[in-house]
Protein backbone atom coordinates (compact mmCIF):
# COMPACT_ATOMS: atom_id res chain seq x y z
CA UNK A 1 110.72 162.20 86.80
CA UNK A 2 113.84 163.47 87.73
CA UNK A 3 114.64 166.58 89.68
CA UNK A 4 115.86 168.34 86.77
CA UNK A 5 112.73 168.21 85.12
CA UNK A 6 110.15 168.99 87.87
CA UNK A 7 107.78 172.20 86.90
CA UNK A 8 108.37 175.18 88.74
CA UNK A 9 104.94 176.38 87.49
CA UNK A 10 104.24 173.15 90.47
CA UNK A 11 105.86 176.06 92.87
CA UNK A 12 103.71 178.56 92.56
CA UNK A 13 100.86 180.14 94.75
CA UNK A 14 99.00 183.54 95.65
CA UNK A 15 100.85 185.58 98.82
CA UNK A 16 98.69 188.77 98.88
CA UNK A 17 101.12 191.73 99.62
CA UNK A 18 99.51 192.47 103.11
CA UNK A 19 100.68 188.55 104.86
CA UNK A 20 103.89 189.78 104.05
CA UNK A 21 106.04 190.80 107.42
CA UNK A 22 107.38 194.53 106.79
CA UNK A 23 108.49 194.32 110.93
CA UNK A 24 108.95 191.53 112.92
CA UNK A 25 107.01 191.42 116.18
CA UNK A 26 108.20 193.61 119.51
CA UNK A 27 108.83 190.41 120.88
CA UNK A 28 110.82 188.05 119.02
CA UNK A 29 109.48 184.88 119.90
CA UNK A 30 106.03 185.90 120.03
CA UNK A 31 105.32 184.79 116.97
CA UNK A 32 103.32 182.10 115.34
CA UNK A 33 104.44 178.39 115.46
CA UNK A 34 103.29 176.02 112.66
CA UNK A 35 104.30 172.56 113.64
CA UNK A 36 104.24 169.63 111.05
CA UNK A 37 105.06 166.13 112.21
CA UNK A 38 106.46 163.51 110.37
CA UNK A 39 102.59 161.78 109.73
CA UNK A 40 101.20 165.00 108.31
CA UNK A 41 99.58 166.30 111.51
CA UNK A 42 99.71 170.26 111.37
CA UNK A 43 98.96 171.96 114.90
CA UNK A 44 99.70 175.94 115.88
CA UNK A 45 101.89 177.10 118.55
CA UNK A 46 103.72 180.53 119.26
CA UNK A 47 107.23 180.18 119.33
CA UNK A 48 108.15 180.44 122.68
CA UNK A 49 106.88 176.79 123.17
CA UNK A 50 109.35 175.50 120.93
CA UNK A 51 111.57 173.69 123.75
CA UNK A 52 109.10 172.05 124.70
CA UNK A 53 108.30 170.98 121.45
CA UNK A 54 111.25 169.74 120.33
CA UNK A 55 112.40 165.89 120.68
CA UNK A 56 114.24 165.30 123.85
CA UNK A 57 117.10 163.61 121.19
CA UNK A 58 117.10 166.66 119.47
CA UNK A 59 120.39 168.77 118.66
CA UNK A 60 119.94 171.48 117.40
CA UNK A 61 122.10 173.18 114.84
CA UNK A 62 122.22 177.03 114.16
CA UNK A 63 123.57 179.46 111.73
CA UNK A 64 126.27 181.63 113.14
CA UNK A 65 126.75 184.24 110.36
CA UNK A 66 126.28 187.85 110.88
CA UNK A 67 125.11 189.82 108.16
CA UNK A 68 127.02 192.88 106.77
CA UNK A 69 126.48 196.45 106.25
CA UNK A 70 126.31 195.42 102.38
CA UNK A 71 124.82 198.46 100.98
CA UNK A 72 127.31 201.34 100.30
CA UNK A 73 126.26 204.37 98.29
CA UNK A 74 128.19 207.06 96.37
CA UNK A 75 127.36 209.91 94.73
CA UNK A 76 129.46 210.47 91.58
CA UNK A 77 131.08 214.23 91.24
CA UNK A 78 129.03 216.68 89.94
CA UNK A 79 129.70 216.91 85.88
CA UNK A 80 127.63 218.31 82.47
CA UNK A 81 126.10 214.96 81.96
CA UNK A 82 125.61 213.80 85.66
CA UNK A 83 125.08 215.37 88.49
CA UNK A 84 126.20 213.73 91.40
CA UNK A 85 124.27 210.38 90.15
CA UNK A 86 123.98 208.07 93.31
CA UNK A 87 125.61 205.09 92.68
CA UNK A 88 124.88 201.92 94.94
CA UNK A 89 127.47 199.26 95.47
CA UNK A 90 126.08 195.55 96.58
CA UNK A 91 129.24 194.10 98.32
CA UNK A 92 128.01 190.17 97.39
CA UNK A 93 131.74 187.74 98.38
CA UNK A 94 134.81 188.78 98.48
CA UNK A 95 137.46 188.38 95.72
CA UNK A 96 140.96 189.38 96.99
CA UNK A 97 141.26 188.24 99.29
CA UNK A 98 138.59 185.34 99.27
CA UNK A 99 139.09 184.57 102.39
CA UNK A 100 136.77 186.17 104.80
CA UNK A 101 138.26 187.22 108.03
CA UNK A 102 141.76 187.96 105.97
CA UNK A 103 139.03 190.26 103.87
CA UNK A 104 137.73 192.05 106.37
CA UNK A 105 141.32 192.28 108.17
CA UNK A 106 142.73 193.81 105.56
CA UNK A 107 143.46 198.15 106.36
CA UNK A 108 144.45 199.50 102.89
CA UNK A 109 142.91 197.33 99.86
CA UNK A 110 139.99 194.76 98.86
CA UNK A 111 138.45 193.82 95.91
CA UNK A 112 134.60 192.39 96.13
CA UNK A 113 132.36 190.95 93.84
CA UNK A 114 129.44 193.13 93.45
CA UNK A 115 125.99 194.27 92.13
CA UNK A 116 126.11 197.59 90.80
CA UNK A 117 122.84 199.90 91.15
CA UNK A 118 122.44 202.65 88.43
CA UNK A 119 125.34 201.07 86.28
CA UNK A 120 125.31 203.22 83.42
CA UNK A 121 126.26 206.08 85.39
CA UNK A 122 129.72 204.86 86.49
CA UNK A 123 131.38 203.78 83.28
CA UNK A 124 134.59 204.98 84.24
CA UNK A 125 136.43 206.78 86.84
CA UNK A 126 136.24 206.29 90.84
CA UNK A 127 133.94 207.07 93.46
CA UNK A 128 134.80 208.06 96.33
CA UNK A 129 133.28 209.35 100.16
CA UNK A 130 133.86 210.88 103.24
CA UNK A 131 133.65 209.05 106.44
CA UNK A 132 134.85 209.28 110.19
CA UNK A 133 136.05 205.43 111.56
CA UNK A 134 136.79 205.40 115.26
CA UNK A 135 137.71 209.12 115.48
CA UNK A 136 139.58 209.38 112.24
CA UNK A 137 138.73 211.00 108.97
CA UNK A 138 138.44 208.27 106.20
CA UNK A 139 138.59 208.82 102.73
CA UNK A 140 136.62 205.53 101.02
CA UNK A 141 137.12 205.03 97.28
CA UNK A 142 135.66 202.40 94.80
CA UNK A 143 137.14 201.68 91.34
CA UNK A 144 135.26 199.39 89.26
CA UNK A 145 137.50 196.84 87.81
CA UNK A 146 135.91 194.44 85.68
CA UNK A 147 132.14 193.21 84.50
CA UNK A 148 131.75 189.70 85.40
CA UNK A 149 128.40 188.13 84.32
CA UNK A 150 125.40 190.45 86.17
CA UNK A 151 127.83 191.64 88.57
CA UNK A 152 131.09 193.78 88.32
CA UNK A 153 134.45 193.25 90.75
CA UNK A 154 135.35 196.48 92.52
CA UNK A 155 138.18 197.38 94.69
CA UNK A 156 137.93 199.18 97.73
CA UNK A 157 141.02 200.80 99.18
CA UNK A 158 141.02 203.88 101.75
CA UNK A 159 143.19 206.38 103.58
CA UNK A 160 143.31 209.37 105.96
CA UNK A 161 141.80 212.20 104.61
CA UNK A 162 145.23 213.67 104.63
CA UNK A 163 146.49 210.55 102.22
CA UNK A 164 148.03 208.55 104.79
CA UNK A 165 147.78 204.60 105.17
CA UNK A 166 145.25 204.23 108.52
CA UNK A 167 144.87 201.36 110.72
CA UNK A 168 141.21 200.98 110.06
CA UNK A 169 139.90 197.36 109.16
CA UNK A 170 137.28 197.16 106.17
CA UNK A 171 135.02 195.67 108.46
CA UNK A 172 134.87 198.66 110.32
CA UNK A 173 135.05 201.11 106.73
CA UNK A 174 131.65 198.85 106.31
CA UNK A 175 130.04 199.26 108.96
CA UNK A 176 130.51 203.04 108.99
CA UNK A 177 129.71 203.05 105.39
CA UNK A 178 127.13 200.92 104.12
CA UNK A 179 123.69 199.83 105.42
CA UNK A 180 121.97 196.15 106.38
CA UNK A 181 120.68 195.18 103.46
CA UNK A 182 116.84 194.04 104.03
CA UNK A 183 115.52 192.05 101.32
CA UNK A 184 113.78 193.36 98.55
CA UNK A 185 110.13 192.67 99.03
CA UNK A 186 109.84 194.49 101.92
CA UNK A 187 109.32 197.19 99.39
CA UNK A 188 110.38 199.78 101.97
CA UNK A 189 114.23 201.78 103.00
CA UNK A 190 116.30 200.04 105.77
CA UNK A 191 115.19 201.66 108.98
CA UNK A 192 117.46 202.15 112.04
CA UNK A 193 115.87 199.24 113.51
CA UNK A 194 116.89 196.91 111.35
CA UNK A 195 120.31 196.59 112.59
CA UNK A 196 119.23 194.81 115.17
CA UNK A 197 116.01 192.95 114.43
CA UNK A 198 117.88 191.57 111.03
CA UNK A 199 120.39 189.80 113.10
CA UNK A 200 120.18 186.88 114.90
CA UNK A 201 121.17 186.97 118.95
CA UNK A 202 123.77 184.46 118.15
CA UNK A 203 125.24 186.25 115.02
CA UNK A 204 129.13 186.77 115.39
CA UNK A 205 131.01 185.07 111.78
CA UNK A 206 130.29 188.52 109.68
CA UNK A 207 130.12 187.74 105.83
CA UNK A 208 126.25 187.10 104.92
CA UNK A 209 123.99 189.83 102.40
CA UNK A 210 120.62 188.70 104.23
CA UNK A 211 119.95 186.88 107.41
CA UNK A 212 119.23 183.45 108.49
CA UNK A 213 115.58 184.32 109.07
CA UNK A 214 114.37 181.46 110.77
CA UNK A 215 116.81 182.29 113.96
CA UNK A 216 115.75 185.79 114.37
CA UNK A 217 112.74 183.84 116.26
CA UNK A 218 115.38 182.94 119.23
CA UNK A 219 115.78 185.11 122.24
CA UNK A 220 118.95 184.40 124.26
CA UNK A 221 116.26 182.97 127.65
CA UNK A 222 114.77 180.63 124.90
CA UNK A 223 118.36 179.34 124.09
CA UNK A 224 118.96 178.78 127.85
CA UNK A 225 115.47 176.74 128.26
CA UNK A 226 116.31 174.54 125.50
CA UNK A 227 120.15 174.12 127.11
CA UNK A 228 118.20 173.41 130.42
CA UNK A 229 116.13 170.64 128.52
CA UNK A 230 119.36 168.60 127.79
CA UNK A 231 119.41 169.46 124.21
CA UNK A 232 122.46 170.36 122.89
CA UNK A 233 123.39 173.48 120.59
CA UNK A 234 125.73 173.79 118.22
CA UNK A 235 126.78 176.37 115.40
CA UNK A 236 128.15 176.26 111.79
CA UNK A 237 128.23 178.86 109.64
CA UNK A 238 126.74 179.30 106.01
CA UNK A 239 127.08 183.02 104.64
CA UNK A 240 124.10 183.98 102.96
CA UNK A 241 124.16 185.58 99.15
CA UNK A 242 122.04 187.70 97.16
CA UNK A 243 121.42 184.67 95.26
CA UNK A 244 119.00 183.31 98.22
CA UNK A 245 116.11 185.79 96.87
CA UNK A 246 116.06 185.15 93.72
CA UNK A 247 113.35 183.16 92.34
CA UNK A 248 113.51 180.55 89.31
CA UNK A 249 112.78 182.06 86.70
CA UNK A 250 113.39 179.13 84.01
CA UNK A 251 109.88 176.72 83.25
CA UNK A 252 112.01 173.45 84.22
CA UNK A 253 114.03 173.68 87.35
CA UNK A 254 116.71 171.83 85.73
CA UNK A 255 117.70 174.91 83.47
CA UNK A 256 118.26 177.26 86.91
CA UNK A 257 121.98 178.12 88.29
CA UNK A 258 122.30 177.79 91.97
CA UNK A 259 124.25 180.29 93.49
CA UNK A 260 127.79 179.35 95.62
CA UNK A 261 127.78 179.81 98.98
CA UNK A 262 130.66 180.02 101.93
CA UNK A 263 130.12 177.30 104.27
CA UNK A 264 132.91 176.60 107.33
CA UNK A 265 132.64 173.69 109.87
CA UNK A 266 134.45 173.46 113.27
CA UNK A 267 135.65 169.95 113.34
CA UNK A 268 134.41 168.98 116.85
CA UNK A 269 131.11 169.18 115.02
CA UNK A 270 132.05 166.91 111.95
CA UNK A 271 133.04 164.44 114.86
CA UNK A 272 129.96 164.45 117.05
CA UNK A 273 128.01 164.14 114.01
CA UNK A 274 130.04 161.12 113.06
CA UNK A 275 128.03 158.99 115.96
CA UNK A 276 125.67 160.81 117.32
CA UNK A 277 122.32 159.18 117.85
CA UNK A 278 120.64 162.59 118.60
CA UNK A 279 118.01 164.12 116.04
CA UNK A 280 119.31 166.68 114.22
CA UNK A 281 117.29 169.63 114.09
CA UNK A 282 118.31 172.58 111.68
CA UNK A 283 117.57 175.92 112.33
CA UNK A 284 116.97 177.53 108.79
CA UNK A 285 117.18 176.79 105.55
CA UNK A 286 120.96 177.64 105.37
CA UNK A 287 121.91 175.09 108.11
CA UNK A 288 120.00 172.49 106.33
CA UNK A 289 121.95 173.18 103.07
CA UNK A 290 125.74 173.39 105.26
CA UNK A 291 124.74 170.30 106.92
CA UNK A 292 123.29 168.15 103.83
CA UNK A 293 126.72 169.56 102.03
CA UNK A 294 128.54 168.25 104.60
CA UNK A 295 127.72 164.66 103.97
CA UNK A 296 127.76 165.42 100.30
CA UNK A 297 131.71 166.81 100.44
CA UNK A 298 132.48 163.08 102.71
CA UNK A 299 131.46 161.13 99.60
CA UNK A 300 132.82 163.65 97.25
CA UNK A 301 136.28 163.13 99.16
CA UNK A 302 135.42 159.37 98.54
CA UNK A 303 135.64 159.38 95.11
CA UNK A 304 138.61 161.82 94.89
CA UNK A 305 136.25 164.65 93.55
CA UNK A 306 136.35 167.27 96.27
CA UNK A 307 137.55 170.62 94.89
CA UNK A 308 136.20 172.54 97.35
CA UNK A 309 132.50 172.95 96.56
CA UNK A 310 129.54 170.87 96.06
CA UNK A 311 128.09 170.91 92.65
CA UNK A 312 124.42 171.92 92.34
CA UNK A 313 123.48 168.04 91.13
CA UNK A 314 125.98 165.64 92.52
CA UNK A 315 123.47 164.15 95.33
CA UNK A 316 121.41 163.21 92.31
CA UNK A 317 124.46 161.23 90.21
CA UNK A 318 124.30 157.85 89.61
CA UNK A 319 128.05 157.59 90.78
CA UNK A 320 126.85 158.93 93.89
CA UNK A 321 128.91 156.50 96.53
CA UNK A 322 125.36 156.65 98.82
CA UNK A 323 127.97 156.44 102.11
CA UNK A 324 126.28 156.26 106.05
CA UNK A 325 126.83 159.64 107.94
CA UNK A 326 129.45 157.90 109.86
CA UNK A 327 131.82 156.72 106.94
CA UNK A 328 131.07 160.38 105.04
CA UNK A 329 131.92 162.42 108.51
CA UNK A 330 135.22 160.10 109.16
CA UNK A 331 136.34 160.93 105.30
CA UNK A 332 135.95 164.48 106.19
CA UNK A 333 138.05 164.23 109.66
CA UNK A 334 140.89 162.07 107.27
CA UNK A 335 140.83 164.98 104.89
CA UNK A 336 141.13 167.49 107.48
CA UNK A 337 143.97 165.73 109.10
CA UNK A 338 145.85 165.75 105.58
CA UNK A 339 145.57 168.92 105.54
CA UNK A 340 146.49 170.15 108.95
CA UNK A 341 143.41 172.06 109.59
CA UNK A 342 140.76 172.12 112.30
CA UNK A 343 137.91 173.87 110.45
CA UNK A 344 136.55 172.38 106.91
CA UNK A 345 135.99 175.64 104.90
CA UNK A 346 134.34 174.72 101.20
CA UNK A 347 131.68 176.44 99.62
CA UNK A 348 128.47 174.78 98.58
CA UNK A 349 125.88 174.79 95.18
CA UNK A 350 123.50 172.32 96.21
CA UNK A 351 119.84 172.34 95.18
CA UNK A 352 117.66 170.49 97.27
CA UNK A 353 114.36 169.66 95.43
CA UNK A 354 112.04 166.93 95.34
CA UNK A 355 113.39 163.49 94.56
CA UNK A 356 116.41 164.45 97.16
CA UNK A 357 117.06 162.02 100.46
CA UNK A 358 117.82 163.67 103.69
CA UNK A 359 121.01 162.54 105.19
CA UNK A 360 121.80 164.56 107.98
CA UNK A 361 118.72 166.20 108.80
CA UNK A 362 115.94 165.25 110.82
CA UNK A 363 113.85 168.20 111.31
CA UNK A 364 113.87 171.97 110.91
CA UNK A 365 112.75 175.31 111.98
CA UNK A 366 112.02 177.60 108.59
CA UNK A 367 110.27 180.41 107.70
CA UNK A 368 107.65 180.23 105.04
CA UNK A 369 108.73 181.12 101.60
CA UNK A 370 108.60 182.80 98.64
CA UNK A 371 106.49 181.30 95.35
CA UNK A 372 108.77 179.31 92.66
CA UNK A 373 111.21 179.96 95.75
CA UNK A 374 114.70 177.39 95.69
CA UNK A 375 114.10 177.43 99.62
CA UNK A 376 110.64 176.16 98.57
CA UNK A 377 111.86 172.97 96.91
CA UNK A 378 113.75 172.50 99.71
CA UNK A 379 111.05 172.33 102.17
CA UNK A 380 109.23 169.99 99.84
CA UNK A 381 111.13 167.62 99.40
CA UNK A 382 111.49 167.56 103.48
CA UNK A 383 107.80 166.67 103.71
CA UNK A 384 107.42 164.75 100.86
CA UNK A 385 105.58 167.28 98.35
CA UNK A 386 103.15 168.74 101.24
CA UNK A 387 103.83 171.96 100.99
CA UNK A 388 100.36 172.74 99.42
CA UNK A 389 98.80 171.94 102.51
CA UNK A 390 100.81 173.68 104.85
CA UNK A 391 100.68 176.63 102.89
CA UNK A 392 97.48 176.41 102.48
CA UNK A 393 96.80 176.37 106.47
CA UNK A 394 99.12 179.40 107.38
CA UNK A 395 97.55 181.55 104.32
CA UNK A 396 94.13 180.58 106.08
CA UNK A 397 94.96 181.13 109.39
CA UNK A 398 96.92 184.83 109.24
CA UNK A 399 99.93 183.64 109.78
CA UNK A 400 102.70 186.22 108.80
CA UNK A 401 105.07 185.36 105.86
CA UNK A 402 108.76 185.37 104.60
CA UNK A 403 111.75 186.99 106.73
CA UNK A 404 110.02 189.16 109.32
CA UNK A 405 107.08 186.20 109.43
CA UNK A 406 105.84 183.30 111.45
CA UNK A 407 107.68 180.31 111.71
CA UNK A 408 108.10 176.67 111.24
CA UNK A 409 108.55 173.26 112.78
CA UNK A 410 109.02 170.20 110.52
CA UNK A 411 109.81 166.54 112.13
């Protein structure tokens, strides 16, 4: 059976409503430990003993990404068939410019791909609100441009209240504007709170929708213990979409559309991973897809196929070249030179299911799940189609689930 055809029906199990994490513990790494080694053995830990619990040939690999103040609301003027309809705008990638720092950068004009809340209500016309940015008074409009699949492009562009071009960035219009975006089975209103327990300590690269859960477990003395250990840490960054919550809905998982994600790699990384001997240990889900890509775009730039993004089944192809880290990493370096750049920046649809081989990854620290979940396949086919039983431990021994939840360890 290929990948393709796998069930997703196989995916499925009962989380009650109560083992879901509304708040994450006072103390972040507090919480719950599960560790899994590589012969099946499950044990329980709290988090704060993961140093010592990692390999002493570990490296370990974070997410650097910083999520946004995605949500913006408006309230459409007051008319005969509408009054003042609230209208919320889901800033999901950005379109022009697609770059994300030049986005962000940018003090007149953007455009953004977006989901658009209570959509029948803005058919036409633009929205606009009132803000103050670093002592001046902003005037924020939104013009809906164009309906592309679910979502709809809309361009952003502000200016004194008085009509005059400011100096203001749009990532600080954001910030002042819109509100962290906390995933949607919390089944609750972002709280003031989450500004800072939805972001990890090492967050800095803004661009993701939702957080790299598994590293809002890490306090900045935990980092410094495992520094003190001799392991070494390093960062890429992956930014999250929307597209990370929602489930597969189609009976065959072959028939589902993986979302494309941003992924950017410094290239002192793509070299020590090119002979490194260490372990590499992957701090959430979204590290584990960057750095599985990452051996994915070496072969891709092998073959003369690399356009910029992994497609959602190459590592499955028959044509797959099958290259050793080394050779894939030293393609990547090649390409980079070519190109004149010192950072690979590519964008990534890979779905990692059962039936896939691990490349680059050795272990990982996750989160548990949501049912019929992509990031579910993903930690199957890590520990061979176990999942059952791990699941099956943390459900019987309260362990707290999803982004505010207890944690994981798989070797």
């Amino acid at each position: 059976m290929t990948p393709q055809q796998l069930n997703i029906q196989d995916f499925d199990y009962n989380l009650p409503d109560e083992r879901i994490a509304k708040h994450p513990l006072a103390q972040r790494d507090h919480c719950k430990l599960l560790v899994r080694t590589s012969d099946g053995t499950i044990s329980q830990h709290i988090f704060s003993e993961l140093p010592e619990l990692l390999p002493a040939d570990s490296m370990l690999i974070y997410n650097n990404t910083r999520v946004i103040n995605a949500r913006l609301r408006f309230h459409k003027q007051s008319t005969v068939q509408g009054a003042g309809a609230l209208i919320e705008i889901f800033c999901l990638e950005p379109s022009f410019p697609r770059d994300y720092a030049q986005n962000f950068a940018v003090t007149d004009t953007c455009s953004w791909l977006c989901f658009v809340g209570n959509s029948k209500k803005w058919k036409d016309g633009n929205l606009t609100q009132s803000l103050t940015v670093e002592g001046q008074d902003i005037i924020l409009t939104a013009t809906r441009e164009e309906k592309l699949g679910n979502a709809s492009q809309v361009k952003f562009t502000w200016t004194t209240s008085d009509g005059n071009q400011c100096d203001v960035t749009f990532a600080k219009i954001i910030e002042a504007a819109g509100e962290i975006p906390i995933p949607p089975y919390l089944n609750r209103n972002t709280e003031e709170t989450d500004s800072t327990d939805y972001q990890t300590v090492y967050s800095h690269i803004d661009g993701s929708v939702a957080a790299p859960t598994a590293g809002l477990h890490f306090t900045d003395s935990l980092l410094d213990k495992i520094s003190m250990l001799g392991i070494p840490r390093r960062e890429l960054t992956l930014h999250v979409g929307a597209g990370t919550f929602q489930p597969v809905k189609s009976d065959s998982i072959g028939e589902h559309q993986m979302h494309s994600e941003f992924i950017a790699v410094e290239r002192s990384l793509i070299e020590e991973l090119a002979t490194t001997k260490r372990r590499v240990i992957a701090v959430g889900t979204t590290s584990v897809r960057t750095l599985e890509s990452l051996y994915h775009i070496g072969c891709l730039i092998s073959q003369g196929l690399f356009s910029g993004e992994v497609p959602q089944w190459y590592p499955y192809e028959e044509s797959h070249p099958n290259l050793s880290i080394g050779e894939s990493m030293r393609n990547i370096l090649n390409y980079l030179d070519e190109k004149g750049i010192a950072t690979l920046i590519a964008s990534t649809r890979i779905i990692i299911a059962p039936g896939y081989s691990y490349r680059v990854v050795k272990g990982m620290v996750t989160n548990f799940h949501q049912p019929r979940s992509t990031l579910l396949l993903l930690v199957s086919a890590f520990v061979q189609g176990d999942w059952r039983k791990i699941y099956d431990y943390a459900l019987n021994n309260d362990f707290r689930f999803l982004s505010y939840g207890d944690a994981c360890l798989f070797l």
